[in-house]
PDB file of N, CA and C in Angstrom:
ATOM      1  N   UNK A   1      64.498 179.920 107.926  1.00  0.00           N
ATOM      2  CA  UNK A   1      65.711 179.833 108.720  1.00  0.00           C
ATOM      3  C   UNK A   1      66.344 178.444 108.594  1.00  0.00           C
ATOM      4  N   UNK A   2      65.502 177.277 108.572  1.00  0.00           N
ATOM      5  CA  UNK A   2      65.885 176.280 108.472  1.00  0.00           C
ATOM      6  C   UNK A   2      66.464 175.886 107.329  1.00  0.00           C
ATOM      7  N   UNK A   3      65.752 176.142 105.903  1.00  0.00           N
ATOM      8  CA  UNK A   3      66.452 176.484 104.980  1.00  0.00           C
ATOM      9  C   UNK A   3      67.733 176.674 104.888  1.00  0.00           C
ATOM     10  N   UNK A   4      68.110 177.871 105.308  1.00  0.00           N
ATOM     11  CA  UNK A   4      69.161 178.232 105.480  1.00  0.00           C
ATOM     12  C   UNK A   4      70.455 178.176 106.052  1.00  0.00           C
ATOM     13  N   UNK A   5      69.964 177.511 106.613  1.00  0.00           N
ATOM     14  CA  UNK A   5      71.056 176.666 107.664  1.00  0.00           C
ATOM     15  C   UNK A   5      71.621 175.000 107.001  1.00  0.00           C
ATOM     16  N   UNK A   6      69.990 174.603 105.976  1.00  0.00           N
ATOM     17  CA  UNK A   6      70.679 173.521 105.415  1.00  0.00           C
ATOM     18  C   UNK A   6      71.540 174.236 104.042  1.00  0.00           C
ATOM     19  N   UNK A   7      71.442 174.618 103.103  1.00  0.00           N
ATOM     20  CA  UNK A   7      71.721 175.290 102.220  1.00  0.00           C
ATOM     21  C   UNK A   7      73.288 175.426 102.865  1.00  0.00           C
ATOM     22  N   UNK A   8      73.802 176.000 103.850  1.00  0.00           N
ATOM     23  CA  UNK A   8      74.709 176.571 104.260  1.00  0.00           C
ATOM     24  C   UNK A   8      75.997 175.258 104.277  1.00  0.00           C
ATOM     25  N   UNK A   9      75.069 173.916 104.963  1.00  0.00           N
ATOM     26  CA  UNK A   9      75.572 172.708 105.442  1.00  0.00           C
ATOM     27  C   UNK A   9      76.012 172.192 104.178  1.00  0.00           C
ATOM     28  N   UNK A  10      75.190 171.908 103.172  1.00  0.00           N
ATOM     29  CA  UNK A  10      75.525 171.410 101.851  1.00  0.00           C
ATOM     30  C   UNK A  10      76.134 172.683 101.113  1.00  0.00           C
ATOM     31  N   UNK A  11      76.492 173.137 101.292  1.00  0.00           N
ATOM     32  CA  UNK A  11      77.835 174.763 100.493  1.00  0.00           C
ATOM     33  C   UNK A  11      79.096 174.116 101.394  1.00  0.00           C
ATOM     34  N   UNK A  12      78.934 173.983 102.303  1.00  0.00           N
ATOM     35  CA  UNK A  12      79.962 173.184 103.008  1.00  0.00           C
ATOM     36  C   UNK A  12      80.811 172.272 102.695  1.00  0.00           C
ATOM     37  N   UNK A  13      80.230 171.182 102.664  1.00  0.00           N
ATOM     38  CA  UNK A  13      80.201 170.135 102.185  1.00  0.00           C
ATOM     39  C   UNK A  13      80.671 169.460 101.219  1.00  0.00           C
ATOM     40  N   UNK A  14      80.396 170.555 100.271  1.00  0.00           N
ATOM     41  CA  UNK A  14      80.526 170.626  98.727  1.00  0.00           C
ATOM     42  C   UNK A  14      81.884 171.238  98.278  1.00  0.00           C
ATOM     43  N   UNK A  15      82.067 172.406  99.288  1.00  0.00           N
ATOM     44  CA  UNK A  15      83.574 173.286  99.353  1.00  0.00           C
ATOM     45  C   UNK A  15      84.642 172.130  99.932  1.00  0.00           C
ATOM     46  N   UNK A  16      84.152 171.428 100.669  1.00  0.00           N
ATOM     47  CA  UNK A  16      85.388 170.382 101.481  1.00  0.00           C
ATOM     48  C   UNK A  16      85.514 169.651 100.700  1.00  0.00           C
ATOM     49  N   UNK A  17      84.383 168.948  99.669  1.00  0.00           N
ATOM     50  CA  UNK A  17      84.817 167.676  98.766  1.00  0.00           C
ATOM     51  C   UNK A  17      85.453 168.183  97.361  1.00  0.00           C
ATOM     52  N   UNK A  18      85.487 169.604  97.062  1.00  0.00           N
ATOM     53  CA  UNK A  18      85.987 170.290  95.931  1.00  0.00           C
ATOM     54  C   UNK A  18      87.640 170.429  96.520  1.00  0.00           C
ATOM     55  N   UNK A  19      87.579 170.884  97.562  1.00  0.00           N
ATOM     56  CA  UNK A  19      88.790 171.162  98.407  1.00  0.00           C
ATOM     57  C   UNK A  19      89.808 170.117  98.255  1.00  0.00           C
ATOM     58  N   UNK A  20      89.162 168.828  98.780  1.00  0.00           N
ATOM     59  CA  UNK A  20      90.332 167.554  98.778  1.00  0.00           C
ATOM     60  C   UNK A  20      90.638 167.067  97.579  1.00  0.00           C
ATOM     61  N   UNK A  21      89.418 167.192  96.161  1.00  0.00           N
ATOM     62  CA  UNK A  21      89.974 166.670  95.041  1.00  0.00           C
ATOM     63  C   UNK A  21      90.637 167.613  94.394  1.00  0.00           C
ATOM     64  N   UNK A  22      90.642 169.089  94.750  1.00  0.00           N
ATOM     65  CA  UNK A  22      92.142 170.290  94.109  1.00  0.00           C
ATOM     66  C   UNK A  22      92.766 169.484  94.852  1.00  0.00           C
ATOM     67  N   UNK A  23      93.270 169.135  96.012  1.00  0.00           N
ATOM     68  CA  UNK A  23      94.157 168.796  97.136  1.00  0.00           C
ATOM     69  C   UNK A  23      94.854 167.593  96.271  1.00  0.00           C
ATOM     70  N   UNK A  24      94.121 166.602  96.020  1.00  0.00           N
ATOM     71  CA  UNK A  24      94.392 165.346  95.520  1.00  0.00           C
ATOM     72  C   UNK A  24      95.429 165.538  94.082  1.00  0.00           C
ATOM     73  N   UNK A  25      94.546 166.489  93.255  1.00  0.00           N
ATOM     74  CA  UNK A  25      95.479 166.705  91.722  1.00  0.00           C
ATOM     75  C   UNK A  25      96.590 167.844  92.079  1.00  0.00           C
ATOM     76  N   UNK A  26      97.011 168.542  93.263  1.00  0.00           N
ATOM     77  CA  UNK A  26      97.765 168.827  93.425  1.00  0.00           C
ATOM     78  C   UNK A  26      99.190 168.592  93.834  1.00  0.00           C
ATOM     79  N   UNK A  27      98.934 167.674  94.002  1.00  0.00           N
ATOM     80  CA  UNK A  27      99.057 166.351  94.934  1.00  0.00           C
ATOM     81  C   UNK A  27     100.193 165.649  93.888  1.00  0.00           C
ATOM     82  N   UNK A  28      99.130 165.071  92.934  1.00  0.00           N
ATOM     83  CA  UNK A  28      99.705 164.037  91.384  1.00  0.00           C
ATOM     84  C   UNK A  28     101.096 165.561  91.060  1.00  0.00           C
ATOM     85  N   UNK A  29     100.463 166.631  90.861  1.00  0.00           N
ATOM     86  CA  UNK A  29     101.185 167.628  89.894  1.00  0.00           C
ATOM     87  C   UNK A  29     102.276 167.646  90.645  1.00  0.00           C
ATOM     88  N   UNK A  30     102.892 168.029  91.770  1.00  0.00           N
ATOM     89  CA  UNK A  30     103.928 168.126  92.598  1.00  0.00           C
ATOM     90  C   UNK A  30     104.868 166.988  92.414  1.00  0.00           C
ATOM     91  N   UNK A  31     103.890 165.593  92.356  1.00  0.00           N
ATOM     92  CA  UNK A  31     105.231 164.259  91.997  1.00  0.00           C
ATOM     93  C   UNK A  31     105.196 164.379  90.280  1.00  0.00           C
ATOM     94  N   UNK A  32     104.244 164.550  89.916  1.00  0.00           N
ATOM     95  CA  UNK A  32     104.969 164.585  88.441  1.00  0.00           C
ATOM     96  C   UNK A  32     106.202 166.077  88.310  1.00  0.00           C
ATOM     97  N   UNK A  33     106.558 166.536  88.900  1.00  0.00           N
ATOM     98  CA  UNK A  33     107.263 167.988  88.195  1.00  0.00           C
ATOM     99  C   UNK A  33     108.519 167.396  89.332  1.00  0.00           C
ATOM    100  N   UNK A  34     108.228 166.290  90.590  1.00  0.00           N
ATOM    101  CA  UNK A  34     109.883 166.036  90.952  1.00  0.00           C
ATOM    102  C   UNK A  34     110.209 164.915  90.340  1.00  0.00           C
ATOM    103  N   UNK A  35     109.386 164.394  89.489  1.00  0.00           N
ATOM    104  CA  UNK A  35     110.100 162.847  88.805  1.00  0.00           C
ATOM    105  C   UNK A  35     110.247 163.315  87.095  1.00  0.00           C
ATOM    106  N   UNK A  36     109.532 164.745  86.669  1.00  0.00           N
ATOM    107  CA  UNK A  36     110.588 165.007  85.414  1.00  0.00           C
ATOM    108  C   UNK A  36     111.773 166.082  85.876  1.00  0.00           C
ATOM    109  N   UNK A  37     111.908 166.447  86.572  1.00  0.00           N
ATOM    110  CA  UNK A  37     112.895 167.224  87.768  1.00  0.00           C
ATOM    111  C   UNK A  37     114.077 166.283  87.185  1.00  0.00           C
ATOM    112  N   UNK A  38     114.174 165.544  88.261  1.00  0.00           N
ATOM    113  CA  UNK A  38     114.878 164.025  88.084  1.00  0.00           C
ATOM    114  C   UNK A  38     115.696 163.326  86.798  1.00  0.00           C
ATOM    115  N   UNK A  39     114.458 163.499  86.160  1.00  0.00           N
ATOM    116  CA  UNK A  39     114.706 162.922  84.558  1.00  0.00           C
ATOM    117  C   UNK A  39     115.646 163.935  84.062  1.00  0.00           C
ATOM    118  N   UNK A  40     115.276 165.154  84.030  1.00  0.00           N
ATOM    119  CA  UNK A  40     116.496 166.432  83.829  1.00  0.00           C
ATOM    120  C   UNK A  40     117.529 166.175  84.116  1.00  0.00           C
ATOM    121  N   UNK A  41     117.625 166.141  85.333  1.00  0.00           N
ATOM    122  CA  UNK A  41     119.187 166.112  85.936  1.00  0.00           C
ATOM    123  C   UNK A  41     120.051 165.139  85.337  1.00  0.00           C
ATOM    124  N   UNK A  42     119.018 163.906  85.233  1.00  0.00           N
ATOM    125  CA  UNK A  42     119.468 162.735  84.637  1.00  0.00           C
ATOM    126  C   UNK A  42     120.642 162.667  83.300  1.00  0.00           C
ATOM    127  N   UNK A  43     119.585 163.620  82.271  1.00  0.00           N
ATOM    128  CA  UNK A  43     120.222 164.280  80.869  1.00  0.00           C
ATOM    129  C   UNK A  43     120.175 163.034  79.876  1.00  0.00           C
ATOM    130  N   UNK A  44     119.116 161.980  80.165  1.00  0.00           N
ATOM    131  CA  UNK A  44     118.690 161.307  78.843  1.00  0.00           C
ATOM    132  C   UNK A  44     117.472 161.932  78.167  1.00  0.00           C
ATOM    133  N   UNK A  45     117.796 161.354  76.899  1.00  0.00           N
ATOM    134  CA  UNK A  45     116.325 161.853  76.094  1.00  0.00           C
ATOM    135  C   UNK A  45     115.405 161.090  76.259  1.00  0.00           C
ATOM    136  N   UNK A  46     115.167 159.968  76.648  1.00  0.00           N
ATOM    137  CA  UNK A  46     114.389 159.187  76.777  1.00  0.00           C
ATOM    138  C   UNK A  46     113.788 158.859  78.698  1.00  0.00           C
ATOM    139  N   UNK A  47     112.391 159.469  78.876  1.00  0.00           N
ATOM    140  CA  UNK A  47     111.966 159.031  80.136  1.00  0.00           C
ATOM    141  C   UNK A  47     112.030 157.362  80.311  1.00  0.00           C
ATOM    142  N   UNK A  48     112.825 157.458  81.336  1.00  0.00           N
ATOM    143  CA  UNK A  48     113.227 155.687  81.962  1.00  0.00           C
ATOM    144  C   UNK A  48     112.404 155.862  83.879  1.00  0.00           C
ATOM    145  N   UNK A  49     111.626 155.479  84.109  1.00  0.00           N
ATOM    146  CA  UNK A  49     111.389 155.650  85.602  1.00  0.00           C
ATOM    147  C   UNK A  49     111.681 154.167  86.364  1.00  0.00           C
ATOM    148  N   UNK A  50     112.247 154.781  87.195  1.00  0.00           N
ATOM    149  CA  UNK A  50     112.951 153.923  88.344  1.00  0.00           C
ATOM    150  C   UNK A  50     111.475 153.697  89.165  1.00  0.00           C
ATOM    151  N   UNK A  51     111.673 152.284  90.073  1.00  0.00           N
ATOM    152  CA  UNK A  51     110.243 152.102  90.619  1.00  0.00           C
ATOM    153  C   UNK A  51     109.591 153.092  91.278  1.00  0.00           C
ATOM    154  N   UNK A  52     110.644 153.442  92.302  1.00  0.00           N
ATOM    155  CA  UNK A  52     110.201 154.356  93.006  1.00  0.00           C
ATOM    156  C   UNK A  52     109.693 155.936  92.663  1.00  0.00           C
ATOM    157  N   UNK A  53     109.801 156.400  91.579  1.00  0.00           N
ATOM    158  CA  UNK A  53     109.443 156.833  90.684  1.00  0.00           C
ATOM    159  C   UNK A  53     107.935 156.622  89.957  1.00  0.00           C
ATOM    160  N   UNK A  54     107.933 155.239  89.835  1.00  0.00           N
ATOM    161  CA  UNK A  54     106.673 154.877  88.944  1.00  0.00           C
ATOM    162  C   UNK A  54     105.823 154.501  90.341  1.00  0.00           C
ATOM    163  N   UNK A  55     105.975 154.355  91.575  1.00  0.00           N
ATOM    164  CA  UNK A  55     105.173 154.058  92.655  1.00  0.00           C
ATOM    165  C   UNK A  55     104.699 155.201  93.361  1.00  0.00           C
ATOM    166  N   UNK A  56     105.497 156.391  93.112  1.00  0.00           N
ATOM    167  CA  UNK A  56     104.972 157.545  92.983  1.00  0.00           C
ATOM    168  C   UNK A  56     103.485 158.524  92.566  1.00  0.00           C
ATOM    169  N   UNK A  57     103.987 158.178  91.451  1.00  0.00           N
ATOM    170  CA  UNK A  57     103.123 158.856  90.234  1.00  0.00           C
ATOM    171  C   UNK A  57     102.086 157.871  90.316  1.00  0.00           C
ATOM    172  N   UNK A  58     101.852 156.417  90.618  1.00  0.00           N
ATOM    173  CA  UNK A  58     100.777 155.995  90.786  1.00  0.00           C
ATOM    174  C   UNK A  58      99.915 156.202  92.255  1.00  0.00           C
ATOM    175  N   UNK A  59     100.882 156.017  93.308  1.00  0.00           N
ATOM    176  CA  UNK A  59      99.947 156.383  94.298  1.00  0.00           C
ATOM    177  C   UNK A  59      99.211 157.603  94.781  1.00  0.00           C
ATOM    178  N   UNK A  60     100.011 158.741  93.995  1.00  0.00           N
ATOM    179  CA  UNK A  60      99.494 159.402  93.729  1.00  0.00           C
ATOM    180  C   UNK A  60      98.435 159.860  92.786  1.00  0.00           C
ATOM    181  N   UNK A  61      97.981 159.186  91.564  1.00  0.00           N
ATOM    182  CA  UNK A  61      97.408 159.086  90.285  1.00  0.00           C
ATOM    183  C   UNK A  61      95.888 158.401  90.970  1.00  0.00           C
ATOM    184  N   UNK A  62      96.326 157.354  90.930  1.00  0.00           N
ATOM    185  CA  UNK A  62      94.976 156.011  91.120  1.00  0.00           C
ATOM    186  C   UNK A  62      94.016 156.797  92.104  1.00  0.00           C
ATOM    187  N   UNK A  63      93.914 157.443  93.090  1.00  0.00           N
ATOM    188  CA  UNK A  63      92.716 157.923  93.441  1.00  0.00           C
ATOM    189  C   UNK A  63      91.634 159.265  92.945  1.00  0.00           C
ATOM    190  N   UNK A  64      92.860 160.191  91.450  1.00  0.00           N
ATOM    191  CA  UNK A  64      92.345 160.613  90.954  1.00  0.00           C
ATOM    192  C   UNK A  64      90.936 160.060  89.723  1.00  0.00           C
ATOM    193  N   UNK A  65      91.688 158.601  89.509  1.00  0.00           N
ATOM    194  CA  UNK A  65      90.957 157.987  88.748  1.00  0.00           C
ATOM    195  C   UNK A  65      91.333 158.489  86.960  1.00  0.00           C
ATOM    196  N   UNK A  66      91.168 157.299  86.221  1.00  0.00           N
ATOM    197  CA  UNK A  66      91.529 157.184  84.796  1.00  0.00           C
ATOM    198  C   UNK A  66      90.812 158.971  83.985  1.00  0.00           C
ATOM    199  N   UNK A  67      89.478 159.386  84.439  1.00  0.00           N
ATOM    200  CA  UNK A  67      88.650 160.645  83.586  1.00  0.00           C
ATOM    201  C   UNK A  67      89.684 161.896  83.895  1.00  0.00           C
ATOM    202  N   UNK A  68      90.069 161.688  85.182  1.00  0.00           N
ATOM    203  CA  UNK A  68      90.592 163.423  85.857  1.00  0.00           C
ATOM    204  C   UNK A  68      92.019 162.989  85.134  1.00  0.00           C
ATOM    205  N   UNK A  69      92.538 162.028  85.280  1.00  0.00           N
ATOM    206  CA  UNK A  69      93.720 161.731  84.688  1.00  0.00           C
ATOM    207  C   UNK A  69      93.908 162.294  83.020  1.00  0.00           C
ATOM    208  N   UNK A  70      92.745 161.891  82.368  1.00  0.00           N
ATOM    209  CA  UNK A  70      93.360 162.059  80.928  1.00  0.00           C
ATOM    210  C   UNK A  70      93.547 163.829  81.009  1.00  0.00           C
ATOM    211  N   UNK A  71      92.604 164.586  81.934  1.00  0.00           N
ATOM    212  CA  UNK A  71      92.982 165.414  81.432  1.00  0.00           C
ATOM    213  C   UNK A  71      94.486 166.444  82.440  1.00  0.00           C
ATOM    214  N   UNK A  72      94.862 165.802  82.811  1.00  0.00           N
ATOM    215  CA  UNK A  72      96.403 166.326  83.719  1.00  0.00           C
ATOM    216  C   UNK A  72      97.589 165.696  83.733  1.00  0.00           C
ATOM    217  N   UNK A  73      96.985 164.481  83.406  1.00  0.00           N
ATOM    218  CA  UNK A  73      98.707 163.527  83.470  1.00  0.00           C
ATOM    219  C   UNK A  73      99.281 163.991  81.773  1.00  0.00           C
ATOM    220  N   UNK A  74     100.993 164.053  81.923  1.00  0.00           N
ATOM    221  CA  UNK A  74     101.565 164.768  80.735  1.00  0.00           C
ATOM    222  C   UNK A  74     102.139 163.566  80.230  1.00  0.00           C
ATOM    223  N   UNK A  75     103.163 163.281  81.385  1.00  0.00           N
ATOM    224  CA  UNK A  75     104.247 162.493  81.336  1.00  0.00           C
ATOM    225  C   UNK A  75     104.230 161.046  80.692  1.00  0.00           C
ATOM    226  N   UNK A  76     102.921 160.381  81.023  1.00  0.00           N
ATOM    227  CA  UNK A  76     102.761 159.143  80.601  1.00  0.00           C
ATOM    228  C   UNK A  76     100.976 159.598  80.773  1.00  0.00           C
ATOM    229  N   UNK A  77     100.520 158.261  79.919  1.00  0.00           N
ATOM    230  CA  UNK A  77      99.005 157.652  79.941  1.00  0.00           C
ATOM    231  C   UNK A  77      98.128 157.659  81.170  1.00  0.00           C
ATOM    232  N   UNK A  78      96.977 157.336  81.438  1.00  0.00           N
ATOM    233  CA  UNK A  78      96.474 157.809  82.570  1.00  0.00           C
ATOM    234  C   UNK A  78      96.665 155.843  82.571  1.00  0.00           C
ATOM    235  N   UNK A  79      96.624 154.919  81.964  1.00  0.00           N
ATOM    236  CA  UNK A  79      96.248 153.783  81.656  1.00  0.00           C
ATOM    237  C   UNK A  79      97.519 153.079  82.004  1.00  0.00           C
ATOM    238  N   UNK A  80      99.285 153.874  81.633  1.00  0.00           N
ATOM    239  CA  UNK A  80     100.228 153.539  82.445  1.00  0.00           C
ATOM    240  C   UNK A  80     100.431 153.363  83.673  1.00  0.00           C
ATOM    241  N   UNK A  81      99.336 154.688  84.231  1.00  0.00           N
ATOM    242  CA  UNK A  81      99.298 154.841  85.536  1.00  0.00           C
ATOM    243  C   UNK A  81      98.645 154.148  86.438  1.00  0.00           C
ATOM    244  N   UNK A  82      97.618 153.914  85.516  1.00  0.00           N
ATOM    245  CA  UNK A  82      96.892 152.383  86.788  1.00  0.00           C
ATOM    246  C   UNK A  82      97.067 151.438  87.037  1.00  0.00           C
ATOM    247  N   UNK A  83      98.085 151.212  85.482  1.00  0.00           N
ATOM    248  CA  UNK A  83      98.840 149.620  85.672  1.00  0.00           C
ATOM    249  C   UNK A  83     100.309 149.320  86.270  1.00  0.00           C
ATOM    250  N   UNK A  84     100.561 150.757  86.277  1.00  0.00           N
ATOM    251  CA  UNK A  84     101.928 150.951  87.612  1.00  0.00           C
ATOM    252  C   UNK A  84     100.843 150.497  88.755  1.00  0.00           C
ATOM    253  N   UNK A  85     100.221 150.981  88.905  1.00  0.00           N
ATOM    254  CA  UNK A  85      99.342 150.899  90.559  1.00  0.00           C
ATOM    255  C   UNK A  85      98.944 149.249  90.715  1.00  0.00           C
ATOM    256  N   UNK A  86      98.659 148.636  89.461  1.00  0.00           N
ATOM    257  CA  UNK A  86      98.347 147.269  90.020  1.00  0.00           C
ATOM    258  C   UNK A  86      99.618 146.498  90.356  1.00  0.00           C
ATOM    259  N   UNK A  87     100.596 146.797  89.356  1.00  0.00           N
ATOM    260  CA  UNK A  87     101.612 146.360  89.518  1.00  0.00           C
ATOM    261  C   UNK A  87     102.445 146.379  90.571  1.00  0.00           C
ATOM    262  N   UNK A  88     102.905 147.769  91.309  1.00  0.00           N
ATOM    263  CA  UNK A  88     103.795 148.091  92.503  1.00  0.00           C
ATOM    264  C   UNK A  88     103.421 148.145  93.621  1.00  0.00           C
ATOM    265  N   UNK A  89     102.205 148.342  93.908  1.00  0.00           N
ATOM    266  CA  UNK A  89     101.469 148.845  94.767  1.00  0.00           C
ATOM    267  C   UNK A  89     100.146 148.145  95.427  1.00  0.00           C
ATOM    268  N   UNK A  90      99.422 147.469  94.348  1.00  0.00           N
ATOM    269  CA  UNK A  90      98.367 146.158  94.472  1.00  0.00           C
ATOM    270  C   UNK A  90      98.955 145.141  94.990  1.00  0.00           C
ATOM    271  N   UNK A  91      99.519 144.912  94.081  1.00  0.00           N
ATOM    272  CA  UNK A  91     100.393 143.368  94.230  1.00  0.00           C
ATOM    273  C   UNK A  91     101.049 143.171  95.627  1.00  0.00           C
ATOM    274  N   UNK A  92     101.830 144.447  96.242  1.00  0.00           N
ATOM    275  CA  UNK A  92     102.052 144.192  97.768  1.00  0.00           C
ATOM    276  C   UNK A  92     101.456 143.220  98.709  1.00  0.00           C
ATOM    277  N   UNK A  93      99.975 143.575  98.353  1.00  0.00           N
ATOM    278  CA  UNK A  93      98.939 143.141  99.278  1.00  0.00           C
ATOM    279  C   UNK A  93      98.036 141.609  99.306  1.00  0.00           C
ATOM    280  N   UNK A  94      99.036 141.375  98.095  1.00  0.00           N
ATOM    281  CA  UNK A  94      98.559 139.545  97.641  1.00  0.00           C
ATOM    282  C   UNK A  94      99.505 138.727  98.178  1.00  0.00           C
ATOM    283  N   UNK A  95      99.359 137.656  99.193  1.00  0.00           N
ATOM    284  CA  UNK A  95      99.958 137.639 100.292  1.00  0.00           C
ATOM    285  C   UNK A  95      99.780 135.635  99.279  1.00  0.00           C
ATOM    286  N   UNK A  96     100.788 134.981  99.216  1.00  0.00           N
ATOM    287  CA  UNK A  96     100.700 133.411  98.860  1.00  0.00           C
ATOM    288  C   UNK A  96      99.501 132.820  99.685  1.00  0.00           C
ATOM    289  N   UNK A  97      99.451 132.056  98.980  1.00  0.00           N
ATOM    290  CA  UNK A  97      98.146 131.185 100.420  1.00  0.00           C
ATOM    291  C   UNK A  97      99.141 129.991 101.090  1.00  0.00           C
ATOM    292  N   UNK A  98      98.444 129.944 102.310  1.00  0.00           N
ATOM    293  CA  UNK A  98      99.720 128.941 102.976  1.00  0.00           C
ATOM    294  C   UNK A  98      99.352 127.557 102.404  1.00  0.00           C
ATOM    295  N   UNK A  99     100.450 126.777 102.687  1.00  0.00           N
ATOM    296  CA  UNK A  99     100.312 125.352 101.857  1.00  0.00           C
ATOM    297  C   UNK A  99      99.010 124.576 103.228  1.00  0.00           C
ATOM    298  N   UNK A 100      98.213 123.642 102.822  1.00  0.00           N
ATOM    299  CA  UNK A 100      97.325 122.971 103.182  1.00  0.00           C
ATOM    300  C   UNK A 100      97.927 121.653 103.412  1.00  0.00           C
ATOM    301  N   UNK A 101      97.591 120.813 104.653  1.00  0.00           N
ATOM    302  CA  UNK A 101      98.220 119.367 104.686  1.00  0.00           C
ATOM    303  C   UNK A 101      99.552 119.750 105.438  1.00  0.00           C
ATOM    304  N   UNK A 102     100.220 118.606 105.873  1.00  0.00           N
ATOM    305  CA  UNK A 102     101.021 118.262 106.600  1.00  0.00           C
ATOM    306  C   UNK A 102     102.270 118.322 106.086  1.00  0.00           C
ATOM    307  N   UNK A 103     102.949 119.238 107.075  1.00  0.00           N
ATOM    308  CA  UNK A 103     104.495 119.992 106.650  1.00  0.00           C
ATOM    309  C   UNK A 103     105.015 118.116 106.096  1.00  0.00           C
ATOM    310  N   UNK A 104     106.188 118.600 105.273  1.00  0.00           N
ATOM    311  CA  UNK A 104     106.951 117.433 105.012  1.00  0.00           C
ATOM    312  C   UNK A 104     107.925 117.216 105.908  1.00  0.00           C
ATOM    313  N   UNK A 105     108.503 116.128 105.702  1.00  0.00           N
ATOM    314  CA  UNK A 105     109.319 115.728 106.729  1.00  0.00           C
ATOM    315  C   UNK A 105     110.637 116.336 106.646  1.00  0.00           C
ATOM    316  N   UNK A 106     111.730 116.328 107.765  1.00  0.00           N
ATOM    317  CA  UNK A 106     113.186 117.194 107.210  1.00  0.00           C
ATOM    318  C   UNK A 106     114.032 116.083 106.920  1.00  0.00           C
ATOM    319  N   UNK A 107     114.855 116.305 106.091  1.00  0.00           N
ATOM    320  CA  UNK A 107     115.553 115.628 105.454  1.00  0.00           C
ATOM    321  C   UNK A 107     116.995 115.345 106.741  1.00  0.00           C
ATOM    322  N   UNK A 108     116.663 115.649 107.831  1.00  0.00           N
ATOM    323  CA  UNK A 108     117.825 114.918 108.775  1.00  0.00           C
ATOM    324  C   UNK A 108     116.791 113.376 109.074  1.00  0.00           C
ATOM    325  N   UNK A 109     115.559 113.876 109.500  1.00  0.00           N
ATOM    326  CA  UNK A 109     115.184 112.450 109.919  1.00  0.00           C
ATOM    327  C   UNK A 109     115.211 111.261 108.809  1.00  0.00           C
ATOM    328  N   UNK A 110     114.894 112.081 107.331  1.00  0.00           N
ATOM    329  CA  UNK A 110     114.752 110.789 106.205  1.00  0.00           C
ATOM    330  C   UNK A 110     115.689 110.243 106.089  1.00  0.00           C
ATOM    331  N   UNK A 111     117.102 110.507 106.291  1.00  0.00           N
ATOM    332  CA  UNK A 111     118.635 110.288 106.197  1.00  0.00           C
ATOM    333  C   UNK A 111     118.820 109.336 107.372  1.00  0.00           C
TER     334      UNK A 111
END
């Protein structure tokens, strides 16, 4: 009985973490088909993506990871896609470091 009850827990488990990564590449597929959508309407031959566009397809992409990527991403590289992500999306979060030492003086008092 006990058995069975674990067996049941890990079928579970296993269905929820299968669940969110369909969820996840369903996820990527939906922004890739409205950002070549887009490109259509557009009526160049050549894919040009606007940031918001390329911040897209990465935030959506990067938690699939570079392996699941090669085999679903069409549009661009799985390798474009991570380096959109460091680029638009990483970089947000790198904040300057504040200056160290004593503000300078304002140029009413040096005057």
């Amino acid at each position: 009985m006990i058995e069975a009850i674990r067996f049941q827990l890990l079928l579970a488990t296993f269905a929820g973490w299968v669940g969110r990564q369909q969820s996840a590449v369903i996820s990527y597929l939906i922004e890739e088909n409205r950002v070549l959508k887009e490109q259509l309407e557009s009526g160049g031959k050549r894919l040009r993506f606007s940031d918001d566009q390329r911040r897209g397809l990465a935030s959506k992409g990067k938690p699939l990871g570079r392996k699941l990527l090669h085999q679903i991403a069409t549009i661009v590289t799985p390798d474009t896609i991570l380096a959109w992500h460091r680029k638009l999306i990483a970089a947000k979060w790198t904040y300057p470091s504040k200056r160290v030492g004593r503000p300078g003086v304002m140029k009413v008092i040096v005057s």
